[in-house]
Protein backbone atom coordinates (compact mmCIF):
# COMPACT_ATOMS: atom_id res chain seq x y z
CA UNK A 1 -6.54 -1.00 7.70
CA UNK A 2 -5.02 -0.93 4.12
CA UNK A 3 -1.49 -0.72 3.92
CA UNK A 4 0.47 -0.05 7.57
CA UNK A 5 3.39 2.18 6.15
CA UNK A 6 7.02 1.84 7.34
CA UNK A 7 9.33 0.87 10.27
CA UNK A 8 10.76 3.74 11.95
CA UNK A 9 13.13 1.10 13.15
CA UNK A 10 14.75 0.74 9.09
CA UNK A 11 15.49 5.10 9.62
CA UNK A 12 16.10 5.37 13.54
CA UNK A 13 19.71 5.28 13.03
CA UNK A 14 22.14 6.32 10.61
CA UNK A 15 23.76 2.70 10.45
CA UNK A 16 20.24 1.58 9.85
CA UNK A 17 19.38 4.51 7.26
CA UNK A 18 22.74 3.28 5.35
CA UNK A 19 22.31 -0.43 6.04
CA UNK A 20 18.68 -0.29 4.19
CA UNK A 21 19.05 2.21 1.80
CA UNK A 22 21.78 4.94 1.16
CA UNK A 23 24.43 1.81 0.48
CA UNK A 24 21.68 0.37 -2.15
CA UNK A 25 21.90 4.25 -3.68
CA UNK A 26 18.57 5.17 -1.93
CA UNK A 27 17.19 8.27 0.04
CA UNK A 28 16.36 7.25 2.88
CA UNK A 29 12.20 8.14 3.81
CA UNK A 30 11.81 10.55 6.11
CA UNK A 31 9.23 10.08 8.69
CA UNK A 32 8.28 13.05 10.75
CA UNK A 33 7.45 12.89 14.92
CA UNK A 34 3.79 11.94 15.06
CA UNK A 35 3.85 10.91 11.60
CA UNK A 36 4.73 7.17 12.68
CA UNK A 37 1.51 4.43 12.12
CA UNK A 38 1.52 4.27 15.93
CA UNK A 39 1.75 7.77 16.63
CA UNK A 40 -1.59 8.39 13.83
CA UNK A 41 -3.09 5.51 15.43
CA UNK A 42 -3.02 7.12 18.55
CA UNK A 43 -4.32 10.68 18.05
CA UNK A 44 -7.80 9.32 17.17
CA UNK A 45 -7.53 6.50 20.09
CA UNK A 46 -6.81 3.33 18.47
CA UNK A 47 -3.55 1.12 19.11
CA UNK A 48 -1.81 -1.71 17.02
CA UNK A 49 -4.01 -4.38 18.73
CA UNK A 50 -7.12 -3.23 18.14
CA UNK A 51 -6.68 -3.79 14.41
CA UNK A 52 -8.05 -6.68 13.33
CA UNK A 53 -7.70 -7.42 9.37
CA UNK A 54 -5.19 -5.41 7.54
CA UNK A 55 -5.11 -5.69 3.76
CA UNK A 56 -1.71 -5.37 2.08
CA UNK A 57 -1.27 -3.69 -1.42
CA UNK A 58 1.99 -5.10 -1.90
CA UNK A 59 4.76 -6.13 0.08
CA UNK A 60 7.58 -2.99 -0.46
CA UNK A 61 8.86 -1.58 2.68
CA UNK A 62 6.90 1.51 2.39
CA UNK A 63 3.64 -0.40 2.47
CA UNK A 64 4.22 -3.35 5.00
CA UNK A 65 6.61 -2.26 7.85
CA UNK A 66 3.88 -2.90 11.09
CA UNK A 67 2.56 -6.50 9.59
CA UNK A 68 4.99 -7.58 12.53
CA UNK A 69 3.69 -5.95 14.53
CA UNK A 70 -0.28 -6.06 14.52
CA UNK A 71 -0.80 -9.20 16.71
CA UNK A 72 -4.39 -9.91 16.33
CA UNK A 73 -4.97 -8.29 12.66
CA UNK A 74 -5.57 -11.37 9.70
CA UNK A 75 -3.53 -10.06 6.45
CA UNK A 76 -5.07 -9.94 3.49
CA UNK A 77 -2.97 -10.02 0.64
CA UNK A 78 -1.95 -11.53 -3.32
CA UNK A 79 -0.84 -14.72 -2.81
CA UNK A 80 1.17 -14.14 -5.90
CA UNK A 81 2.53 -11.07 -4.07
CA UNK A 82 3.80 -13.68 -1.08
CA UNK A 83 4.96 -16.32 -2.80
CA UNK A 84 7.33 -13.88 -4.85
CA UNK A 85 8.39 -11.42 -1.88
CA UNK A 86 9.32 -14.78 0.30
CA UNK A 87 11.71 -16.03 -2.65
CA UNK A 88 12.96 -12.91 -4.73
CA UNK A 89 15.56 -11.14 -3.47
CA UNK A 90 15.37 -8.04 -4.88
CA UNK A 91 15.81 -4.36 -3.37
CA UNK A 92 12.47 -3.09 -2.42
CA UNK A 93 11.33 -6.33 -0.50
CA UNK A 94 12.31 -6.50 3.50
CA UNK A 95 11.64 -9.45 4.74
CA UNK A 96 11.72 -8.66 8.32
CA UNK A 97 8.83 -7.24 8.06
CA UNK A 98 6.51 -10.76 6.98
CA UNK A 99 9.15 -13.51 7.17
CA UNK A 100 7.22 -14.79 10.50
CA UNK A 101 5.42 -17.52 11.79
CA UNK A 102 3.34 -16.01 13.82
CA UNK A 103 1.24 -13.45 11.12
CA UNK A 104 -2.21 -15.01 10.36
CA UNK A 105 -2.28 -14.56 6.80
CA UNK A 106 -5.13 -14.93 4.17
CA UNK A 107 -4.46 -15.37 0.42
CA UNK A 108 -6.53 -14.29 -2.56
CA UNK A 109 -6.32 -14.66 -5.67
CA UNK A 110 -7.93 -11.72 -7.90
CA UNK A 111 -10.53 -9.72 -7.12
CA UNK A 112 -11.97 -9.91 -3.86
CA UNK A 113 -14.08 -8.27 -1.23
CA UNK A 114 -13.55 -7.83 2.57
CA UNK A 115 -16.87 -6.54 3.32
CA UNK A 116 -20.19 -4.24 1.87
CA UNK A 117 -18.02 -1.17 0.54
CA UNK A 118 -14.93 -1.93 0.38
CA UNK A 119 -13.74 -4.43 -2.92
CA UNK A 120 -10.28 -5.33 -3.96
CA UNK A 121 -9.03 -5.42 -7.76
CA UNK A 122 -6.44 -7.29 -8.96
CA UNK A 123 -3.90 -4.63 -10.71
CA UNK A 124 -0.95 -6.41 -11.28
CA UNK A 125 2.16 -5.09 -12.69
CA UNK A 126 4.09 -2.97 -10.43
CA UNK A 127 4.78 -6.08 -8.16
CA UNK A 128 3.28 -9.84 -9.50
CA UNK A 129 0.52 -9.48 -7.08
CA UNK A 130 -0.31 -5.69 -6.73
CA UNK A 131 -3.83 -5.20 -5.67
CA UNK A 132 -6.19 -1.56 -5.54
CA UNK A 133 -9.17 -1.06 -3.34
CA UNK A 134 -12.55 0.52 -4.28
CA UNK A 135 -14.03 2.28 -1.23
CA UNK A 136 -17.95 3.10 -1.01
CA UNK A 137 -18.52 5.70 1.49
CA UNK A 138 -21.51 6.97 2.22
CA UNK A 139 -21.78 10.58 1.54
CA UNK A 140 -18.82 10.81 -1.24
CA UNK A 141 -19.47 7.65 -2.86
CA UNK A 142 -16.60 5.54 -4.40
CA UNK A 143 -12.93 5.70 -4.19
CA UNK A 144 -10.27 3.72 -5.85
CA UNK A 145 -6.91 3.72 -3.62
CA UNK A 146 -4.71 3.01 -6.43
CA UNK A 147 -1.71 2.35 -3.89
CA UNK A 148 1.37 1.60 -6.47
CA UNK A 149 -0.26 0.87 -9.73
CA UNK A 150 0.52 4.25 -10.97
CA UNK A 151 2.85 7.05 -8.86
CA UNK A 152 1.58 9.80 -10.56
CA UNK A 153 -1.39 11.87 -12.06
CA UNK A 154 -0.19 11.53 -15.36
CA UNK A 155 0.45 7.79 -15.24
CA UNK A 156 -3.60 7.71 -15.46
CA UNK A 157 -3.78 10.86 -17.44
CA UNK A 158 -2.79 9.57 -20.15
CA UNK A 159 -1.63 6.18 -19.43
CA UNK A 160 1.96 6.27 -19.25
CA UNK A 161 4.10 3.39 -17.15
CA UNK A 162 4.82 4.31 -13.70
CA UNK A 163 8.91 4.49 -12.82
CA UNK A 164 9.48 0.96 -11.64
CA UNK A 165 7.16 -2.07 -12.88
CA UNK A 166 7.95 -5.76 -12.56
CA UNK A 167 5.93 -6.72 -16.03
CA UNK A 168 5.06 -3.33 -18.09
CA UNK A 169 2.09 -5.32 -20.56
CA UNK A 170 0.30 -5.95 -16.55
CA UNK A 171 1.10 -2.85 -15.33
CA UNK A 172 -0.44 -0.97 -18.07
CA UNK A 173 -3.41 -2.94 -18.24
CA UNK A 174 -3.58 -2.03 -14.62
CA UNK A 175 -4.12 1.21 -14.99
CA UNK A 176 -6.38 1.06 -18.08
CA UNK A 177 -8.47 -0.87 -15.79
CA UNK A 178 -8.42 1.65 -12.92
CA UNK A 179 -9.27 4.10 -15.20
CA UNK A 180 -12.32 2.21 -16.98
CA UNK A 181 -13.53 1.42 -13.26
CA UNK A 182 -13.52 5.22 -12.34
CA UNK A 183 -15.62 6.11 -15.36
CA UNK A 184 -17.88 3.27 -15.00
CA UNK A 185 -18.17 4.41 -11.08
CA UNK A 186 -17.59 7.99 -11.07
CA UNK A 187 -14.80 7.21 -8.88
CA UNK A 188 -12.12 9.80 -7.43
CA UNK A 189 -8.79 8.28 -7.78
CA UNK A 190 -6.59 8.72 -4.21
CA UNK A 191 -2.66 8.37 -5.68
CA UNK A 192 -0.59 7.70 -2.84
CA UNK A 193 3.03 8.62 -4.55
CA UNK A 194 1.93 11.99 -6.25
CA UNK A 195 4.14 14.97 -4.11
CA UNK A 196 1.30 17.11 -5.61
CA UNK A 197 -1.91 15.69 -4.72
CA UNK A 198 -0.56 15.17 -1.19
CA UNK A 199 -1.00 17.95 -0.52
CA UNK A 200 -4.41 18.77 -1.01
CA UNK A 201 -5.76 15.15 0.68
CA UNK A 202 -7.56 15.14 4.00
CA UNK A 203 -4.60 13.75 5.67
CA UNK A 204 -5.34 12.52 9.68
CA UNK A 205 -6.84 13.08 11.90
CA UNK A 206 -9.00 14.56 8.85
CA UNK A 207 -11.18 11.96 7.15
CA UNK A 208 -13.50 11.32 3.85
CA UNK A 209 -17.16 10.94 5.00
């Protein structure tokens, strides 16, 4: 798995959806009936404990809510990413969700790979230890998951900062890099903050072959 989403727990409530975010001046996510990392688990018959490595792009809420709770999954992540979620405390980071004991974590530092088709890049910027995936399938070849290194088309368009970066020269260079990589590869970028390109993604139970 890359990325496991949000806690429904952080909007179940509205003392929960103004304890986490409208008193910090955020909207809180919405996250529709079915929509819920369990819930899309479920409709193509897998649960939380069959997951067994999970890598993490970064550690905002919106990317890291189920760590918690994925009991027998090994997290891959930045260890730059860890070691400046577990001491910053700045909105964006909830430490509920990986403050624990009991996660079986695995560092990296830079570029990496899990297994045959699927290769993680360092693309710092947005967070100190950001990372992107590059995903070889078999019939549609590669994709780079971008994650947060850029929100929108037109951060990789033409190469414009995304909204909120933690060191702009990185973040830049980040997706210069993405953007090298997916002309060297013929890679399709997947953006995962564009309200545009949403909707025209095969979204589950749909799938890229």
């Amino acid at each position: 798995m890359l990325d496991t989403g949000l806690d429904p727990f952080y909007i179940s409530t509205e003392e929960n959806k103004a304890r986490y975010f409208s008193d910090y001046g955020v909207t809180p996510p919405i996250i529709r009936k079915g929509h819920d990392l369990e819930g899309l688990l479920a409709e193509i018959g897998i649960g939380l404990d069959d997951i067994s490595d999970v890598i993490i792009s970064h550690l905002h809420y919106d990317h890291s809510g189920y760590i918690k709770k994925l009991p027998n999954a090994v997290i891959h992540m930045q260890e730059a990413e860890y070691s400046y979620a577990m001491e910053c405390k700045e909105y964006g980071y909830f430490t509920e969700d990986f403050a624990s004991d009991d996660i079986a974590w695995n560092f990296h530092n830079g570029d990496w790979s899990l297994c045959p088709g699927l290769d993680l890049i360092a693309t710092y910027g947005h967070t100190p230890g950001h990372q992107s995936a590059i995903v070889t399938l078999p019939c549609s070849g590669k994709k780079i998951l971008t994650f947060d290194a850029g929100d929108l088309r037109e951060n990789f368009a033409h190469e414009v900062l995304p909204g909120v970066t933690y060191d702009a020269e990185a973040a830049l260079e980040s997706i210069q890099r993405i953007n090298a990589l997916s002309q060297r590869f013929n890679a399709e970028l997947i953006l995962f903050h564009d309200p545009q390109e949403i909707q025209d993604l095969p979204l589950s139970p749909n799938f890229y072959a």
